[in-house]
Every structure is written in C-alpha cells, then in structure tokens.
Protein backbone atom coordinates (compact mmCIF):
# COMPACT_ATOMS: atom_id res chain seq x y z
CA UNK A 1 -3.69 -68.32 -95.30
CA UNK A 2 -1.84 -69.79 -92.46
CA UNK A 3 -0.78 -73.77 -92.26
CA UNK A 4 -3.36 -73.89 -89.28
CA UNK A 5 -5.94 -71.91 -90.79
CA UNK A 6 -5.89 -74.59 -94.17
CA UNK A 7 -5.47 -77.63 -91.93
CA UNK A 8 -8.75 -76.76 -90.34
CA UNK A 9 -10.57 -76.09 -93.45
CA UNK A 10 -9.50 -79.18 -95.10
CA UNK A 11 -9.57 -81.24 -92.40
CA UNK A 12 -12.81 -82.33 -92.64
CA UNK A 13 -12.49 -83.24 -96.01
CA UNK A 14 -9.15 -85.50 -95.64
CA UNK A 15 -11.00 -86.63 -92.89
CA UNK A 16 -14.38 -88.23 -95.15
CA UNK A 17 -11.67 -89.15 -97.52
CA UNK A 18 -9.77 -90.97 -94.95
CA UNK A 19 -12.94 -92.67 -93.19
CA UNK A 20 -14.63 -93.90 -96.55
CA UNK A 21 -11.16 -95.60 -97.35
CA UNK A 22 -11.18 -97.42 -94.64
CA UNK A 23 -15.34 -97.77 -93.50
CA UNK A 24 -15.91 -97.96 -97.06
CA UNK A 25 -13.72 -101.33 -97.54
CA UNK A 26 -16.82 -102.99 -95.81
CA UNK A 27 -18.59 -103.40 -99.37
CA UNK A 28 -16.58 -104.80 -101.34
CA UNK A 29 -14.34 -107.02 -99.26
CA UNK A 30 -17.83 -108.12 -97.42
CA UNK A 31 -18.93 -109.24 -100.96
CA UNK A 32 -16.01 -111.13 -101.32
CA UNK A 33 -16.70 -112.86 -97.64
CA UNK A 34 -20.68 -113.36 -98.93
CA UNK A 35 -18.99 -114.99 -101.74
CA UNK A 36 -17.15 -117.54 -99.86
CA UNK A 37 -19.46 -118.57 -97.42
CA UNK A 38 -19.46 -116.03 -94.61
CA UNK A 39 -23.37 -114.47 -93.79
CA UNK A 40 -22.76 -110.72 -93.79
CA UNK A 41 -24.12 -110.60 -90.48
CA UNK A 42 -21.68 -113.45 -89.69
CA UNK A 43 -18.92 -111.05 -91.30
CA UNK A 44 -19.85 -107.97 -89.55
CA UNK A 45 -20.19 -109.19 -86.02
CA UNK A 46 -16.54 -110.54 -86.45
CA UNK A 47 -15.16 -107.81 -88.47
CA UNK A 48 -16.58 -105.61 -85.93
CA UNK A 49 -15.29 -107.45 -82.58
CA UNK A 50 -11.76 -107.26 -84.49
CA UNK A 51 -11.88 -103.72 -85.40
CA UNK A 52 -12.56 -102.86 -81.75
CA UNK A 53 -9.29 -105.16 -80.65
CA UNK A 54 -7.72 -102.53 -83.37
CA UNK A 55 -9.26 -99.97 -81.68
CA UNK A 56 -7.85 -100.83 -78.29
CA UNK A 57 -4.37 -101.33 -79.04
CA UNK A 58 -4.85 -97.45 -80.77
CA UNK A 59 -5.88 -96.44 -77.62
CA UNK A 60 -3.04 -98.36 -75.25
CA UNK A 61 -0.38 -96.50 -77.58
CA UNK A 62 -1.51 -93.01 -77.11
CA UNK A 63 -1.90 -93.92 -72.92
CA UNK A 64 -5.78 -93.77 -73.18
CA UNK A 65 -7.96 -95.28 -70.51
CA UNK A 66 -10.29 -98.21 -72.07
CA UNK A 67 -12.31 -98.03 -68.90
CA UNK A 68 -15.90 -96.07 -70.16
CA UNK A 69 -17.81 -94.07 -67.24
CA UNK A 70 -21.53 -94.07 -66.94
CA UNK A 71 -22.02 -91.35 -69.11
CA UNK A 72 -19.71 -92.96 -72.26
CA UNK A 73 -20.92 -96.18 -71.66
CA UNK A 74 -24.58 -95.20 -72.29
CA UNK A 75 -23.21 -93.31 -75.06
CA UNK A 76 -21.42 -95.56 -76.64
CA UNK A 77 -23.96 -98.50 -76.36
CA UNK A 78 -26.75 -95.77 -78.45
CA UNK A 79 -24.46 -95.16 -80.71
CA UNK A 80 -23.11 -98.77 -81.60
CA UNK A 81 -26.57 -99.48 -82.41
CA UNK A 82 -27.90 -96.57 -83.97
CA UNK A 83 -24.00 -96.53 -85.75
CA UNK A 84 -24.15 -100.58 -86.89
CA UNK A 85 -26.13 -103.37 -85.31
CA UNK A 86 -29.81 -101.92 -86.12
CA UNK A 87 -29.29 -100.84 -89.75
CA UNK A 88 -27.20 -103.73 -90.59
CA UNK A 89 -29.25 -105.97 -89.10
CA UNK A 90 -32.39 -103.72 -90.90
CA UNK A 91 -30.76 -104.20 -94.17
CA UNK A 92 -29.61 -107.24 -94.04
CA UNK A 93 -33.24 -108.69 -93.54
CA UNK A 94 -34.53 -106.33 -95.84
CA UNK A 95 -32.34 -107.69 -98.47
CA UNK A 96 -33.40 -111.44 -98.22
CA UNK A 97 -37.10 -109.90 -99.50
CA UNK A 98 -36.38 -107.27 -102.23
CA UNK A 99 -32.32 -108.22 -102.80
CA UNK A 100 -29.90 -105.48 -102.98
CA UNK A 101 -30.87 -102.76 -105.52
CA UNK A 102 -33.37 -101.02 -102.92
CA UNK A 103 -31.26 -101.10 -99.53
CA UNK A 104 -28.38 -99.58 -101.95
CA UNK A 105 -30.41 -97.08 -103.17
CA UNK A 106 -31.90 -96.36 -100.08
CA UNK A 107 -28.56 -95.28 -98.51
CA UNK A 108 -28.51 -92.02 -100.55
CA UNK A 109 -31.48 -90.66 -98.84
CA UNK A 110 -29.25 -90.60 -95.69
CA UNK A 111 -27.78 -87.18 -96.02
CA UNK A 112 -31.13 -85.36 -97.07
CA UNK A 113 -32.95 -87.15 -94.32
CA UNK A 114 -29.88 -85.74 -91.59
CA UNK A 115 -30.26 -82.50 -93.04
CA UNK A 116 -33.78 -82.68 -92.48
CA UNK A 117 -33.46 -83.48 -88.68
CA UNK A 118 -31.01 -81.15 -88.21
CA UNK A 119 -33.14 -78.10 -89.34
CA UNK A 120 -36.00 -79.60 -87.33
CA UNK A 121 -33.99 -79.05 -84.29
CA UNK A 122 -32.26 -76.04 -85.53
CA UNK A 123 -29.14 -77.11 -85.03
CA UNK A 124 -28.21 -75.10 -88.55
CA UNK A 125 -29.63 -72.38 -90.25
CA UNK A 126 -30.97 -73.62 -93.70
CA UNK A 127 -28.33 -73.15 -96.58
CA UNK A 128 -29.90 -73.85 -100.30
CA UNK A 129 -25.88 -73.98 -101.35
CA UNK A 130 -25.92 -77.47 -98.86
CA UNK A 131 -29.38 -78.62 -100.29
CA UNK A 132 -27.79 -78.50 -103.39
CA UNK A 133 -24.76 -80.16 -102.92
CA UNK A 134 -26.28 -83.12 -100.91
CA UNK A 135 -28.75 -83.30 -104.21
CA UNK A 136 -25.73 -83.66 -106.35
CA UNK A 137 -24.28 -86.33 -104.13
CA UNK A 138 -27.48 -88.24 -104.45
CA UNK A 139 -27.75 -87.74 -108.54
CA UNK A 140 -24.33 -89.41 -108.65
CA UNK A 141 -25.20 -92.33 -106.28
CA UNK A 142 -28.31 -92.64 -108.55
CA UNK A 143 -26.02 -92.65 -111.73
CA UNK A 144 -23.67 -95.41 -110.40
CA UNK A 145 -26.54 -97.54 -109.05
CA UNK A 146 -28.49 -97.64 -112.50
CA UNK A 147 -25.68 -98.03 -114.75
CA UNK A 148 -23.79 -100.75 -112.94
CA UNK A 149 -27.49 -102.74 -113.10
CA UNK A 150 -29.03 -102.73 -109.29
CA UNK A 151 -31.90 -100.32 -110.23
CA UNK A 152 -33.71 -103.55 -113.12
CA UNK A 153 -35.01 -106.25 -110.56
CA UNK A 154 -38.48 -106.32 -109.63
CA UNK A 155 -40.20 -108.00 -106.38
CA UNK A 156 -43.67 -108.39 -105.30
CA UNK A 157 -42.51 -108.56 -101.47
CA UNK A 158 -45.28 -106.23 -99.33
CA UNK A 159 -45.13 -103.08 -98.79
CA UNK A 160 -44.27 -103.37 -95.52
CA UNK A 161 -40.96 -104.80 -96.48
CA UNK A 162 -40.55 -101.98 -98.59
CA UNK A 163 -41.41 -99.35 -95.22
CA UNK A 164 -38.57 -101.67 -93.40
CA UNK A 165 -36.18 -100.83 -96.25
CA UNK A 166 -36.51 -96.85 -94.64
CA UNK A 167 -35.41 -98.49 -91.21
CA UNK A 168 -31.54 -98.42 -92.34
CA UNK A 169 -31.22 -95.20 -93.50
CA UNK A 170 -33.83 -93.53 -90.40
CA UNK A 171 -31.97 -95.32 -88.10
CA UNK A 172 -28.27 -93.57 -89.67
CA UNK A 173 -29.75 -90.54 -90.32
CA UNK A 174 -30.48 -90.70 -86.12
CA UNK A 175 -27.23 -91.81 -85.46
CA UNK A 176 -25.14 -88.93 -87.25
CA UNK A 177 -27.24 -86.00 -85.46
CA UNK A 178 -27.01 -88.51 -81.74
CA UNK A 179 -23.47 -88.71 -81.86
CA UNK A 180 -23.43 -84.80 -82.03
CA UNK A 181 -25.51 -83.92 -79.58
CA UNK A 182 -24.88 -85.88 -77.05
CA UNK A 183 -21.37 -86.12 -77.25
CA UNK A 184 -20.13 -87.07 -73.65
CA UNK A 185 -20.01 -83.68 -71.35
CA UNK A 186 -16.54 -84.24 -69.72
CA UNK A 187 -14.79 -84.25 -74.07
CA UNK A 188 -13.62 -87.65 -74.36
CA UNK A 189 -11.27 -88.29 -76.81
CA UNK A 190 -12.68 -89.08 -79.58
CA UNK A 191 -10.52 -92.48 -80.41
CA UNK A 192 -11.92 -93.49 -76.94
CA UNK A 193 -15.54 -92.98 -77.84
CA UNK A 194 -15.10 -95.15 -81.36
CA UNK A 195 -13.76 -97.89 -79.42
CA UNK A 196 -16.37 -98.26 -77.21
CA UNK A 197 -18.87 -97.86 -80.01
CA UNK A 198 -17.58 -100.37 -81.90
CA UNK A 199 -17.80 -103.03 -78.82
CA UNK A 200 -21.37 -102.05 -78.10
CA UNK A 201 -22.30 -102.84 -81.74
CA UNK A 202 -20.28 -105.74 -81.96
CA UNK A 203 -21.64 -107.58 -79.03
CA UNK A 204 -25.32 -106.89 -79.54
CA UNK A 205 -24.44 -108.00 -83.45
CA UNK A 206 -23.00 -111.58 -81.39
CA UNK A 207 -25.53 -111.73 -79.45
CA UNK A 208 -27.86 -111.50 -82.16
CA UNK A 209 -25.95 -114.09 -84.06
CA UNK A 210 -25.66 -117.07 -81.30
CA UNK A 211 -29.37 -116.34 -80.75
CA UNK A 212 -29.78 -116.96 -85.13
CA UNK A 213 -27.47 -119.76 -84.77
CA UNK A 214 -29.92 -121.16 -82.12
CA UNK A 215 -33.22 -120.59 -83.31
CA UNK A 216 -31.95 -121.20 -86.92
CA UNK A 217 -33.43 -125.14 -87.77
CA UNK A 218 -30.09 -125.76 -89.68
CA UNK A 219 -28.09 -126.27 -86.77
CA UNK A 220 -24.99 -124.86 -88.83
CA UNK A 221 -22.86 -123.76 -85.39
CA UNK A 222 -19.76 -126.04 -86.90
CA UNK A 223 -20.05 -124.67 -90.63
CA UNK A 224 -20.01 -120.87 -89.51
CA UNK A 225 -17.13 -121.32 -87.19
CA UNK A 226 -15.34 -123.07 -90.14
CA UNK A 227 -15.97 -120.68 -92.80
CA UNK A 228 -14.60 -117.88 -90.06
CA UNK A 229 -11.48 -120.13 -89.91
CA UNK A 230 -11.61 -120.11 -93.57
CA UNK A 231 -11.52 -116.43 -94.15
CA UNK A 232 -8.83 -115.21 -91.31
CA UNK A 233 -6.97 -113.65 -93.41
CA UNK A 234 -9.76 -111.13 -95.45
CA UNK A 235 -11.43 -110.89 -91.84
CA UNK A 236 -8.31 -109.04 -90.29
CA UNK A 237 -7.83 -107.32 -92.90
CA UNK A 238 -11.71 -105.99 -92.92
CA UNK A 239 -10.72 -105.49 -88.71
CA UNK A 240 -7.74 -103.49 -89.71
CA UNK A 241 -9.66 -101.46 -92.07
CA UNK A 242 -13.01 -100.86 -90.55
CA UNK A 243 -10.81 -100.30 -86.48
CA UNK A 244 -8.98 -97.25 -88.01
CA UNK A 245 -11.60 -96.24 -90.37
CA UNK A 246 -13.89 -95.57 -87.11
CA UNK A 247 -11.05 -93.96 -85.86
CA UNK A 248 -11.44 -91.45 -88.36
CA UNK A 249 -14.82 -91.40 -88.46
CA UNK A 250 -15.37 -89.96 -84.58
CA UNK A 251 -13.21 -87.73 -85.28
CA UNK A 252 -14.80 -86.69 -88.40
CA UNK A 253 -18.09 -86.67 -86.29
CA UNK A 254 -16.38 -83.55 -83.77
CA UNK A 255 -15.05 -81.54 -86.95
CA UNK A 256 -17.52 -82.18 -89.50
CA UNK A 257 -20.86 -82.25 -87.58
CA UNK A 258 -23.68 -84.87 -88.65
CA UNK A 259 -24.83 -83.23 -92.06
CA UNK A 260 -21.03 -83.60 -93.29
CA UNK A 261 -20.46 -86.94 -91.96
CA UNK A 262 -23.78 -88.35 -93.46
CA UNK A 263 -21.73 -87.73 -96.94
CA UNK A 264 -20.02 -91.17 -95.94
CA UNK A 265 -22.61 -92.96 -97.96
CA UNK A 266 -21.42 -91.70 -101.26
CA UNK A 267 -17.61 -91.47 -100.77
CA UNK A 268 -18.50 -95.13 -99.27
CA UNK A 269 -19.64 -95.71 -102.83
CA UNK A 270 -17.04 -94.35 -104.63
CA UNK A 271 -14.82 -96.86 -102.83
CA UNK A 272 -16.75 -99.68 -104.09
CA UNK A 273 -16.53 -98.52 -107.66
CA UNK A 274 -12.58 -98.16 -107.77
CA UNK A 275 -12.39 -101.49 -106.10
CA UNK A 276 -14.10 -102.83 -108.77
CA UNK A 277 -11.84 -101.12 -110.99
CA UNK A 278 -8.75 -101.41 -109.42
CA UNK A 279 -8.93 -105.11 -107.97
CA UNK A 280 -11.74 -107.19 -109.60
CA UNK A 281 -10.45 -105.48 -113.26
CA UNK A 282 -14.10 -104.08 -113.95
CA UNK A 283 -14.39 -101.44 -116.50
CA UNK A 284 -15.70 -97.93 -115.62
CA UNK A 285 -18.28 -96.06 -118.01
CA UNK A 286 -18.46 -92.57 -119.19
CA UNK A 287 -21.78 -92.42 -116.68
CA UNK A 288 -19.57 -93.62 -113.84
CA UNK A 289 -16.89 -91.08 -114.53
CA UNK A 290 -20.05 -88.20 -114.74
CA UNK A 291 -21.02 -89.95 -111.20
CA UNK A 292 -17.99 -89.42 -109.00
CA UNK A 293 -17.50 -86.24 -110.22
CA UNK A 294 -20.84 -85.25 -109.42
CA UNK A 295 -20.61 -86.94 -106.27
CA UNK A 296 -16.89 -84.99 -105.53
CA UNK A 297 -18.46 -81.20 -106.39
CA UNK A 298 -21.33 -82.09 -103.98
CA UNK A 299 -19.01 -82.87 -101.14
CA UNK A 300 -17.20 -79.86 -102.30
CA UNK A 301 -19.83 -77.61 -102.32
CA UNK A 302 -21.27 -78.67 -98.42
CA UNK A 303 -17.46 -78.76 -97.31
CA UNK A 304 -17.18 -74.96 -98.37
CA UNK A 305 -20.89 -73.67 -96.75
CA UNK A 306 -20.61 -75.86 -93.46
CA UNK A 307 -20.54 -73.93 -90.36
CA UNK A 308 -17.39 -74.57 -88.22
CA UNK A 309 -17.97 -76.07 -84.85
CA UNK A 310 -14.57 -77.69 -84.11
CA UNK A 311 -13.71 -78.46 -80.50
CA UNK A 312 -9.92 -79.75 -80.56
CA UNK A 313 -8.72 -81.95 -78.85
C-alpha cells in the first residue's frame, strides 16, 4: 500500500481522534468552569467567541479570506446552530429538570439516529457491519455512564421534559447529515467554513445570554462578568482547544461523511474518562477498560465499511 493510499484510509480516523481531543476538552474543563462559578451557557458562549478568534488567526496564516459570501454565510449560520447553540442550549435546560444522567445518555443515540436519516435519504446503502459497530459504540457509552454512577437518580419532571431531552441529540443528528449536504457549491475550505460556524453559534449563544442576563430577576450582569475575569486562564485554554478542535472537525465532516463524524460523541467520552484519570487522579474500573475498548472496535469496525467520498482540498 502506498503512503497516499494509507493516509487516506486512516485519515479519517486520526482525524475523530484529533477532533475529540480537542472538542472533547469541553466536558471536563466545562465542569471545572461549572465548578467555579461560570453557567455552562456562560462558558460556552465565551469559549465559543474565543475559539472563533482562534479560528481566524488559523485562517490569516494560511492567506484565507474571513469575508463569507451569501451562500457560506447562510451556511454557516444553520450550521452554528444546528452544530452548538440549539442543543446546548436544549441540554442545558433540560438538565436543570432531570440533572445530567439523561442528557449524557441521550448523546449515544446520536450516531444511530444519523444513520437513520442518512438511509432515509439514501445517501448510503445500508451496511449491518456499520449497524453493528455504531451498537458497540453505544454499549460502551452505556457501560461508562452506569458504572461511573449517572444512570441511579430518579426525577418526577413531565414527560415533556423528558421529549425535550431528544431535542439535543435530533437537533446533532440534523446537523452531521446538513453539513454534508449542503456543503457550500463553490468548495470552501473547510477551515473557512468552521470559522464562520463557530461565530454564528457564538453570537446567537450571546445573544441568548444578554437576553438571560436581562430577563433573569437576579440582576447578576456584575457577578458573571467577574467570574469570566476569574477564569481567563481555563477559558483560553477551552478557546484554544475547542478553535482547533473545529478545525479538525470540518475537515473530518468532508472525509468522514456525517455517519462517521456522529462517532464524536463517544471518542468525546473517552476524553472525559482519561481526564478523570489522568488529571483529577480518578481510578478506572475493569468495566471502564471493557468500555473504551468496546467503544474503539466500534469506531474500528464503521472506519473499515464506510464508503469513501473524499473531495481534497
């Protein structure tokens, strides 16, 4: 096999590897903000306004334009919120009603349901051999969630909070097969098109904010902008992080296609777990260690039966 031949084979791979390093970050290092005083929508709307300023100085040193036509902008402002500001902003009201253990669990069904709408539009073939390795991807999310304790509480919220608890992972699901198919017509490149994502979510997740911080009755304008202050330091590094995890992540969205990409919710897992392991000194179990590596033959397994539809740039 050729050097060219294996880079585009395991490029896609490197590729969710490199994106879940960097995307993934947003867990744990957002838990660390919660725990501090920052809102998470307070953390993402910054994190995300700083990512994009990482974004643009990406794009200023390889000579790109940062000037979107029609056709990007429109593009780029479905995206952002398909991408971020709707399921975040989804999940993070969701999670004030039935806490954490649902919306986390509910992020595995991602991949099965943009599997689903891709075969609706027949935009694949079927392939059992993907079915299955998306299943084993979920089985190992499953395993992680219930043995590190968010699958116990209980809540007797409505069900309509627990319907609104789908709107996060519909809402992805949408996002990974939209960012395919309507890809701009005149082949952007893709580091262009994740910059101007990222804006578009991070000023409807500002404008959301101010219009909280208004309506809110605590009148807590001075204490946000203070805990902001307070936190410089982990928020550039989140902006760092998440700017050239997006990066990535459009270009994992030309070479993978939106079944492979949707994969980001367990690798974004996995990246919790070893931060726990690695920086807040938890211990991992036998079941966690039987998790990842179910997680890592799943992504194996689609990775080896995906159909190849890479434009290069």
């Amino acid at each position: 096999m050729s050097a060219s031949n294996f880079w585009r084979r395991a490029e896609p791979l490197l590729l969710l590897l490199a994106t879940g390093a960097g995307v993934g970050t947003i867990f744990p290092l957002g838990n660390i903000a919660v725990s501090h005083g920052l809102s998470p929508l307070v953390y993402v709307a910054v994190a995300s306004l700083g990512g994009t300023v990482v974004l643009a100085l990406l794009n200023c040193l390889k000579g790109y334009s940062l000037r979107p036509d029609r056709e990007a902008l429109r593009y780029a402002f479905i995206s952002g919120q398909l991408t971020i500001a709707v399921p975040f902003t989804a999940i993070v009201a969701v999670m004030q009603h039935l806490g954490s253990a649902l919306p986390a669990i509910m992020q595995t069904l991602i991949p099965i349901a943009t599997l689903a709408i891709v075969y609706m539009m027949r935009l694949e073939k079927p392939s059992a051999a993907r079915v299955f390795g998306l299943a084993l991807g979920i089985a190992g999310a499953a395993i992680i969630l219930i043995t590190r304790g968010h699958g116990d509480e209980e809540t007797a919220s409505s069900i309509l909070w627990y319907l609104a608890a789908l709107i996060g992972p519909a809402v992805l699901a949408v996002g990974n097969v939209y960012r395919s198919v309507d890809w701009p017509s005149y082949d952007p490149p893709a580091l262009q098109l994740a910059t101007w994502t990222l804006a578009a979510a991070a000023q409807s997740l500002i404008c959301l904010l101010i219009f909280w911080e208004l309506v809110s009755p605590s009148g807590a304008n001075g204490t946000v902008v203070q805990h902001i202050l307070a936190n410089w330091k982990l928020i550039a590094l989140q902006s760092v992080t998440l700017g050239i995890g997006y990066a990535f992540y459009f270009r994992l969205q030309r070479v993978g296609g939106p079944v492979y990409i949707s994969q980001l919710s367990y690798v974004n897992m996995a990246v919790g777990v070893l931060f726990a392991v690695a920086f807040f000194g938890e211990v991992i179990s036998l079941w966690s260690w039987l998790a990842l590596a179910l997680t890592a033959l799943g992504v194996f397994i689609v990775n080896s039966t995906a159909p190849r539809n890479q434009r290069p740039e």
